[in-house]
N, C-alpha and C. Protein backbone atom coordinates (compact mmCIF):
# COMPACT_ATOMS: atom_id res chain seq x y z
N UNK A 1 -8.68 7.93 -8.27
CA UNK A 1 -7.66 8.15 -7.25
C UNK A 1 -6.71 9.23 -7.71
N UNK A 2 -6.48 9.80 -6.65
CA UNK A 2 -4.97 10.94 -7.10
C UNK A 2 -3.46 10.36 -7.62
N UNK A 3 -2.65 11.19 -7.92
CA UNK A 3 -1.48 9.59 -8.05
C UNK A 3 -0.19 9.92 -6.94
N UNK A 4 -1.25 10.95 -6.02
CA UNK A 4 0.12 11.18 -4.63
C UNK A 4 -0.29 9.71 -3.77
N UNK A 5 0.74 9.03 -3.84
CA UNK A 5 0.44 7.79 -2.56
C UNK A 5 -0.13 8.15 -1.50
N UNK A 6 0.71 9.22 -0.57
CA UNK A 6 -0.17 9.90 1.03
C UNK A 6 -1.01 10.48 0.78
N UNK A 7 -1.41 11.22 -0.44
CA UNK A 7 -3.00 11.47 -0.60
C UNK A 7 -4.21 10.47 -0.48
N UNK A 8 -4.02 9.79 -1.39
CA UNK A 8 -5.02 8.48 -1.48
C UNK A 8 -4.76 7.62 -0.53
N UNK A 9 -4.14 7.01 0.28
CA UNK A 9 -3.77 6.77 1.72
C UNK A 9 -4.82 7.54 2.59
N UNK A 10 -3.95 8.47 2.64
CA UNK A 10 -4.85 9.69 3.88
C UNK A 10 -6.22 9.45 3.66
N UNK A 11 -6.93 9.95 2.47
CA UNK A 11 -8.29 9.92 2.16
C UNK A 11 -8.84 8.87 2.09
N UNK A 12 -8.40 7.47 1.59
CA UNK A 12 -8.92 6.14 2.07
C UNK A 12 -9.19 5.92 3.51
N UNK A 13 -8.07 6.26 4.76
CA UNK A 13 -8.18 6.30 5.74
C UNK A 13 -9.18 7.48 6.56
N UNK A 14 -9.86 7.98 5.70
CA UNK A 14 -10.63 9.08 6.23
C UNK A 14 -10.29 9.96 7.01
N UNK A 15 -8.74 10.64 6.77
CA UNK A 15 -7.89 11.63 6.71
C UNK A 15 -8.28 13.16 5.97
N UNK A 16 -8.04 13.97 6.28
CA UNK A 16 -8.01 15.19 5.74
C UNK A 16 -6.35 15.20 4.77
N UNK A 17 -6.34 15.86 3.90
CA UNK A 17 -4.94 16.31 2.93
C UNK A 17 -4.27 17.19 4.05
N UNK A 18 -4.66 18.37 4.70
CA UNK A 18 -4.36 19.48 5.50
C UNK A 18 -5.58 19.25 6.88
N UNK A 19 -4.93 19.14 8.17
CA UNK A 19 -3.62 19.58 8.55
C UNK A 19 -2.67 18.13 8.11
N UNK A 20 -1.53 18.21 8.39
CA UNK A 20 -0.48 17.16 8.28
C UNK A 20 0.00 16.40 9.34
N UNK A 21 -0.83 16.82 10.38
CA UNK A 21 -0.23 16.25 11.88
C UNK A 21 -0.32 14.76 11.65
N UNK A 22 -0.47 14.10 11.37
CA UNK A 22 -0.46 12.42 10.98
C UNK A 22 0.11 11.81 10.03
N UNK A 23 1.15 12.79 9.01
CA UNK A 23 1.36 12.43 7.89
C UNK A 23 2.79 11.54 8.41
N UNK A 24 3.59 11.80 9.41
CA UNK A 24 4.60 10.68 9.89
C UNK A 24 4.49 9.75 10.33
N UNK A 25 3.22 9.51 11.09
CA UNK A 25 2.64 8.40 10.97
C UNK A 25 1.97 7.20 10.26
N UNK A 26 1.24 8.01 9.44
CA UNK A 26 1.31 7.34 7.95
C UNK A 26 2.11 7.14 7.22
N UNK A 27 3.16 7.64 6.98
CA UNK A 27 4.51 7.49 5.74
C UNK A 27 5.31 5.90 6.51
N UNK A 28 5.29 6.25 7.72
CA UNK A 28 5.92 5.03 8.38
C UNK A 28 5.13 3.98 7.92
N UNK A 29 4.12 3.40 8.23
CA UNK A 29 3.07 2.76 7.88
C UNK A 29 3.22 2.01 6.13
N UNK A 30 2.80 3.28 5.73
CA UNK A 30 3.13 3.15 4.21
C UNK A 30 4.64 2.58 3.77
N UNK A 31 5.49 3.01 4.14
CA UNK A 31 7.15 2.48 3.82
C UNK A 31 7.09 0.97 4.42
N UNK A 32 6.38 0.51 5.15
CA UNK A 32 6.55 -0.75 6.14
C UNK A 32 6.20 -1.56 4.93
N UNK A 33 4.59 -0.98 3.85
CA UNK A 33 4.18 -1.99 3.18
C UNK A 33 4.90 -2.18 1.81
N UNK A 34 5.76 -0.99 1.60
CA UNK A 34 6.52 -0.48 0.38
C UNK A 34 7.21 -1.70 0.78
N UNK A 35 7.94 -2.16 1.69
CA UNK A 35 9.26 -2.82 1.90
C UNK A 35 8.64 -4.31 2.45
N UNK A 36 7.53 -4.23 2.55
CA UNK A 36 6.51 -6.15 2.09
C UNK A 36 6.75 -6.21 0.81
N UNK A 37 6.29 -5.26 -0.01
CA UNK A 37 6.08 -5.69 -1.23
C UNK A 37 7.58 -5.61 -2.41
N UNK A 38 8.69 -5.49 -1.38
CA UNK A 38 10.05 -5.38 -2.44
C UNK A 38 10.30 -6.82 -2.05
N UNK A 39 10.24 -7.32 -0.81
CA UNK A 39 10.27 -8.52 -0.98
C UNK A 39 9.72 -9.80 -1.62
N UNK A 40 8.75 -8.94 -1.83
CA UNK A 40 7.18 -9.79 -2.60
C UNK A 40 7.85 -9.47 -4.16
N UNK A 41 8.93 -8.62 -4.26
CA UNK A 41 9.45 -8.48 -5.78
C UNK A 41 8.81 -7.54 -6.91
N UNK A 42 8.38 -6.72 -5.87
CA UNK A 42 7.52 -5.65 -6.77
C UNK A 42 8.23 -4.10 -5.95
N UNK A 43 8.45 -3.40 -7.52
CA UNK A 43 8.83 -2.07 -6.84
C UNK A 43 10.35 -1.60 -8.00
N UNK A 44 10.78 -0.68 -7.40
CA UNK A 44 12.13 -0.56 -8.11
C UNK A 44 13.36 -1.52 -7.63
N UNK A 45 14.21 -2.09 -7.98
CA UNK A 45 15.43 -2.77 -7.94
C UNK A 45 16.13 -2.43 -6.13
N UNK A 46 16.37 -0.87 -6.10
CA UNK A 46 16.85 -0.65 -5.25
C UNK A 46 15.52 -0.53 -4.05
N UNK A 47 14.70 -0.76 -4.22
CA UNK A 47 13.60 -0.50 -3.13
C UNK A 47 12.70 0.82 -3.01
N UNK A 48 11.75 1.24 -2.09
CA UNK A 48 11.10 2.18 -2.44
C UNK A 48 10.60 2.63 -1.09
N UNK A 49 10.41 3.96 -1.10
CA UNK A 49 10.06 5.06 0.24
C UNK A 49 9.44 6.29 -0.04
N UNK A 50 8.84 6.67 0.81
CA UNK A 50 7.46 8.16 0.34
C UNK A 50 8.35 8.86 1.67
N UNK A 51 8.27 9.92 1.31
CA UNK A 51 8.67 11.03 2.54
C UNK A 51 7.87 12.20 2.94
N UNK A 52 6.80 12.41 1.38
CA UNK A 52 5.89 13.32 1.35
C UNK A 52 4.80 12.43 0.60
N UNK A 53 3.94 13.85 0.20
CA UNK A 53 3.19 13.90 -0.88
C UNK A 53 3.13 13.68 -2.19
N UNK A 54 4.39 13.74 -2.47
CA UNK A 54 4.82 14.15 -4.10
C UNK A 54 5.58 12.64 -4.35
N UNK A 55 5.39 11.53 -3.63
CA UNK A 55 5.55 10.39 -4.64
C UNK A 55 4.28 9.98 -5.34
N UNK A 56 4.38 9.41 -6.29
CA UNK A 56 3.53 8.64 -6.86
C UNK A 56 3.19 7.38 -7.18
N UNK A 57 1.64 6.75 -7.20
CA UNK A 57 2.14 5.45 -7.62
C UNK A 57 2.71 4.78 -8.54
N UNK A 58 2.67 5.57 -10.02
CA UNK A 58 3.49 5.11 -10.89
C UNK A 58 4.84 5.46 -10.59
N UNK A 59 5.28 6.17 -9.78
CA UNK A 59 7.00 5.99 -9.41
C UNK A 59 7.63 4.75 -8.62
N UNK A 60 5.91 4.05 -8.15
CA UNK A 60 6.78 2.78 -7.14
C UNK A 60 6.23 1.10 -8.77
N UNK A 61 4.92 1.36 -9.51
CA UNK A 61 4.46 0.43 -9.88
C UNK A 61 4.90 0.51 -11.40
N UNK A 62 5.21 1.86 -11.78
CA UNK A 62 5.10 2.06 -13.14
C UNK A 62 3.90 2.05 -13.89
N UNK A 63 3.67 2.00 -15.28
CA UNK A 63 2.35 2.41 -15.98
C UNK A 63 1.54 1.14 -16.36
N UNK A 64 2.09 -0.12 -15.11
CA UNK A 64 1.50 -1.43 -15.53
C UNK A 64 -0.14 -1.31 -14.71
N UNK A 65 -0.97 -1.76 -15.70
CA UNK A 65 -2.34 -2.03 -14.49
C UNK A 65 -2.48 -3.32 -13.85
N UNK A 66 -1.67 -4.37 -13.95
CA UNK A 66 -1.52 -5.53 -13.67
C UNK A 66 -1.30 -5.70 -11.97
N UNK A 67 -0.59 -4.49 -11.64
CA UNK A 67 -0.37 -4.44 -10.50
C UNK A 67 -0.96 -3.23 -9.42
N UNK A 68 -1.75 -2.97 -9.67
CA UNK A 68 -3.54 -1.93 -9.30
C UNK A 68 -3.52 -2.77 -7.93
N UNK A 69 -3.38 -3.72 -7.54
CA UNK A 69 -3.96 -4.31 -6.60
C UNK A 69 -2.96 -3.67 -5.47
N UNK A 70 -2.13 -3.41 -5.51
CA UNK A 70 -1.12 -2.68 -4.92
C UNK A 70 -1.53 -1.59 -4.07
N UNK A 71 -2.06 -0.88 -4.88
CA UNK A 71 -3.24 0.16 -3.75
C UNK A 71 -3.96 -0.31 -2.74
N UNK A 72 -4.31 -1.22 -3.06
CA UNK A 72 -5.24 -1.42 -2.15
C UNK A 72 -4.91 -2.18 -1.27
N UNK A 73 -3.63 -3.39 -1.12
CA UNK A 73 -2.47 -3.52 -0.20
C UNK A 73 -1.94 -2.71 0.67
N UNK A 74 -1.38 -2.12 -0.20
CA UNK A 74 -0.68 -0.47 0.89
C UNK A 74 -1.84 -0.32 1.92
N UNK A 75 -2.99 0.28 1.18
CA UNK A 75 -4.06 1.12 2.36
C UNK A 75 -4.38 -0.14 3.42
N UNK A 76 -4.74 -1.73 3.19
CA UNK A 76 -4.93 -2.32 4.33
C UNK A 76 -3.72 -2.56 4.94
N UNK A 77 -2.66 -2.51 4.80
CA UNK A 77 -0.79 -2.43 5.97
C UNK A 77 -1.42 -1.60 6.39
N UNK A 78 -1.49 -0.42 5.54
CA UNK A 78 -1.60 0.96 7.07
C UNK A 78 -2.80 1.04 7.69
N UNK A 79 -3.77 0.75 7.06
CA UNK A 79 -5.01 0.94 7.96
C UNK A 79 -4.81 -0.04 9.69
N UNK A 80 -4.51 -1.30 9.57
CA UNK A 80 -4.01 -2.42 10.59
C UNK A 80 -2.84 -1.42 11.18
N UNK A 81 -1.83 -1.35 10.95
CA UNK A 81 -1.14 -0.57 11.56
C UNK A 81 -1.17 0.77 12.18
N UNK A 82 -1.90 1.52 11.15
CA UNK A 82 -2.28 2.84 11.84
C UNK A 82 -3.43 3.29 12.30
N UNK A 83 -4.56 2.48 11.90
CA UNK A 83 -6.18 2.98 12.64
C UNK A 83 -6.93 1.42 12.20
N UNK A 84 -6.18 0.21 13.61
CA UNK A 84 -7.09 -1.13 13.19
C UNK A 84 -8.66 -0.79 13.76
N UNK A 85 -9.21 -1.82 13.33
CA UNK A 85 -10.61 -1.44 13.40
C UNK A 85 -10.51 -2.21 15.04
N UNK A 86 -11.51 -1.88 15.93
CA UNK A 86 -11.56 -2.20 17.28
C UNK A 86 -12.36 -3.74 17.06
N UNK A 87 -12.91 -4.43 16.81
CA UNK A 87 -13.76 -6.21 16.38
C UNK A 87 -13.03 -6.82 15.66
N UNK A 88 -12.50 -7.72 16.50
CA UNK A 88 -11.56 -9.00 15.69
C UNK A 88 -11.91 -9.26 14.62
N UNK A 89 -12.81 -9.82 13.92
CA UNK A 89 -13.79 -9.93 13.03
C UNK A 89 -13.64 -9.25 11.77
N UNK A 90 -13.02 -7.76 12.38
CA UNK A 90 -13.12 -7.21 10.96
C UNK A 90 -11.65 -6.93 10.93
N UNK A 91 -10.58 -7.19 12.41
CA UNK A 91 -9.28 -7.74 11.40
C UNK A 91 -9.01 -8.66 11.07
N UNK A 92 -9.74 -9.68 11.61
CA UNK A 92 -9.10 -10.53 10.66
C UNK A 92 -9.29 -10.66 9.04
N UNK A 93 -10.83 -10.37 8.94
CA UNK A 93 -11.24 -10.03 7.47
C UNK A 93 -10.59 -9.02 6.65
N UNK A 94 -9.61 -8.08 7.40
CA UNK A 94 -8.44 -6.94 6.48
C UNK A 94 -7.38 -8.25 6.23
N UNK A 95 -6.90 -9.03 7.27
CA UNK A 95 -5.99 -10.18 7.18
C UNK A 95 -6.23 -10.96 6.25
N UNK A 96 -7.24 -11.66 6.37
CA UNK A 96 -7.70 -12.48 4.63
C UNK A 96 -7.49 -11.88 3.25
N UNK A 97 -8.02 -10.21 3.30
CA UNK A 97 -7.60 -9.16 2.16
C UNK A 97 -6.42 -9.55 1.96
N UNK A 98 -5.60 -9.40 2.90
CA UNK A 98 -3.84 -8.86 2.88
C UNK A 98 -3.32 -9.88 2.15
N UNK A 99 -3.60 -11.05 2.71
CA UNK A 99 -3.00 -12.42 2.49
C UNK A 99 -3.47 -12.45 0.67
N UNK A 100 -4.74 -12.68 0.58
CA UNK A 100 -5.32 -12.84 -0.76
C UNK A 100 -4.42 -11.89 -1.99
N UNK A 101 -4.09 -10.78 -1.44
CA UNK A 101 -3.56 -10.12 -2.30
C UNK A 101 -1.89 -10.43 -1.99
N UNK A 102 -1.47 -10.29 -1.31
CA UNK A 102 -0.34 -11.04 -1.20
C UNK A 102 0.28 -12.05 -2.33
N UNK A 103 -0.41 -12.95 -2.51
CA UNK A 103 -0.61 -14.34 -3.06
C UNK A 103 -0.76 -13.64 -4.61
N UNK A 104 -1.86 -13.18 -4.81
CA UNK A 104 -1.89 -12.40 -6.18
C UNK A 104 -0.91 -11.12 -6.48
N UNK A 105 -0.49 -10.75 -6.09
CA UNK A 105 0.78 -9.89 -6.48
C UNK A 105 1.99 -10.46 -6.46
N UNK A 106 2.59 -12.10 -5.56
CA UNK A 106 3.37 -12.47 -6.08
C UNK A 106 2.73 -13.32 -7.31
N UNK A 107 2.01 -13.87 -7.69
CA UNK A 107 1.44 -14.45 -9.20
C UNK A 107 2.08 -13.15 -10.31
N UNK A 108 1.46 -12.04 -9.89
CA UNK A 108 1.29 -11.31 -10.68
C UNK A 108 2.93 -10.79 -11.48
N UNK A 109 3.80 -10.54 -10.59
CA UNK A 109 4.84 -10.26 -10.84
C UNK A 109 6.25 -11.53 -10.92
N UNK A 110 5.36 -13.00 -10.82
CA UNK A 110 6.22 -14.11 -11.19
C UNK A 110 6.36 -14.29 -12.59
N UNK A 111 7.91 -13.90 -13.13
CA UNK A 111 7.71 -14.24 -14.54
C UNK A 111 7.23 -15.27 -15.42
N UNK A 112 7.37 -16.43 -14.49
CA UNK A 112 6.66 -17.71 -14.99
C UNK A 112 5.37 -17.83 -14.78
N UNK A 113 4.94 -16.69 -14.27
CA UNK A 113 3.36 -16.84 -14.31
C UNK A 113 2.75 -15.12 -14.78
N UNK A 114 0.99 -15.80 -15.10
CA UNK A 114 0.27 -14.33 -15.85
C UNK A 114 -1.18 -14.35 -14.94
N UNK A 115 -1.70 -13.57 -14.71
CA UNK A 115 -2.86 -13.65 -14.30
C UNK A 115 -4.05 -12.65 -15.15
C-alpha cells in the first residue's frame, strides 16, 4: 500500500490517483470513518481529518501494526457510503466486515486488553 490515505482509498475503490473529480467525495467519506474510529478511541487525542493526499496512515495510526486493520475499516465506511455495491447480500456482508472489525479495534486499543 502507499502511505497517502486518499491514495489507497481511491485505488482500493477502483479510482484513478488523477483526475481528482471525486476526491471530495471521498475525503468526506473517509473523515466520517476517521471520526467512528476516534470514538472507537483510536487516532490522535484531538481527532483526525485528510483534506488531501498528503496525509498518511501513520499520521492517523502511528508506527503500531496492531492497528493495520484500520485500513481496511476506512475503505469499507467509504466504499458503503460512496460506491455501495447494488445486492443486499453483499452489503450486508461489508456490514459483518465493519462490525467484526469494529469489535477488534476496540479490543485492540483497550488497555486492559491485547490481541
Amino acid at each position: 500500500m502507499n502511505e497517502s490515505i486518499l491514495i489507497d482509498i481511491k485505488k482500493l475503490l477502483g479510482l484513478p490517483e488523477e483526475p481528482t473529480t471525486y476526491d471530495v467525495d471521498v475525503i468526506l467519506c473517509i473523515n466520517s470513518a476517521f471520526s467512528i474510529l476516534y470514538q472507537l478511541g483510536v487516532g490522535p487525542d484531538n481527532g483526525f481529518k485528510i483534506s488531501d493526499d498528503s496525509a498518511e496512515w501513520s499520521d492517523f495510526i502511528g508506527n503500531t501494526n496492531k492497528l493495520e486493520n484500520v485500513k481496511t475499516y476506512v475503505f469499507l465506511k467509504t466504499k458503503l457510503m460512496f460506491d455501495p455495491p447494488t445486492a443486499g447480500p453483499m452489503i450486508e456482508a461489508i456490514k459483518t466486515q465493519i462490525s467484526e472489525l469494529e469489535w477488534r479495534i476496540n479490543v485492540a486499543v483497550d488497555p486492559g486488553g491485547d490481541i
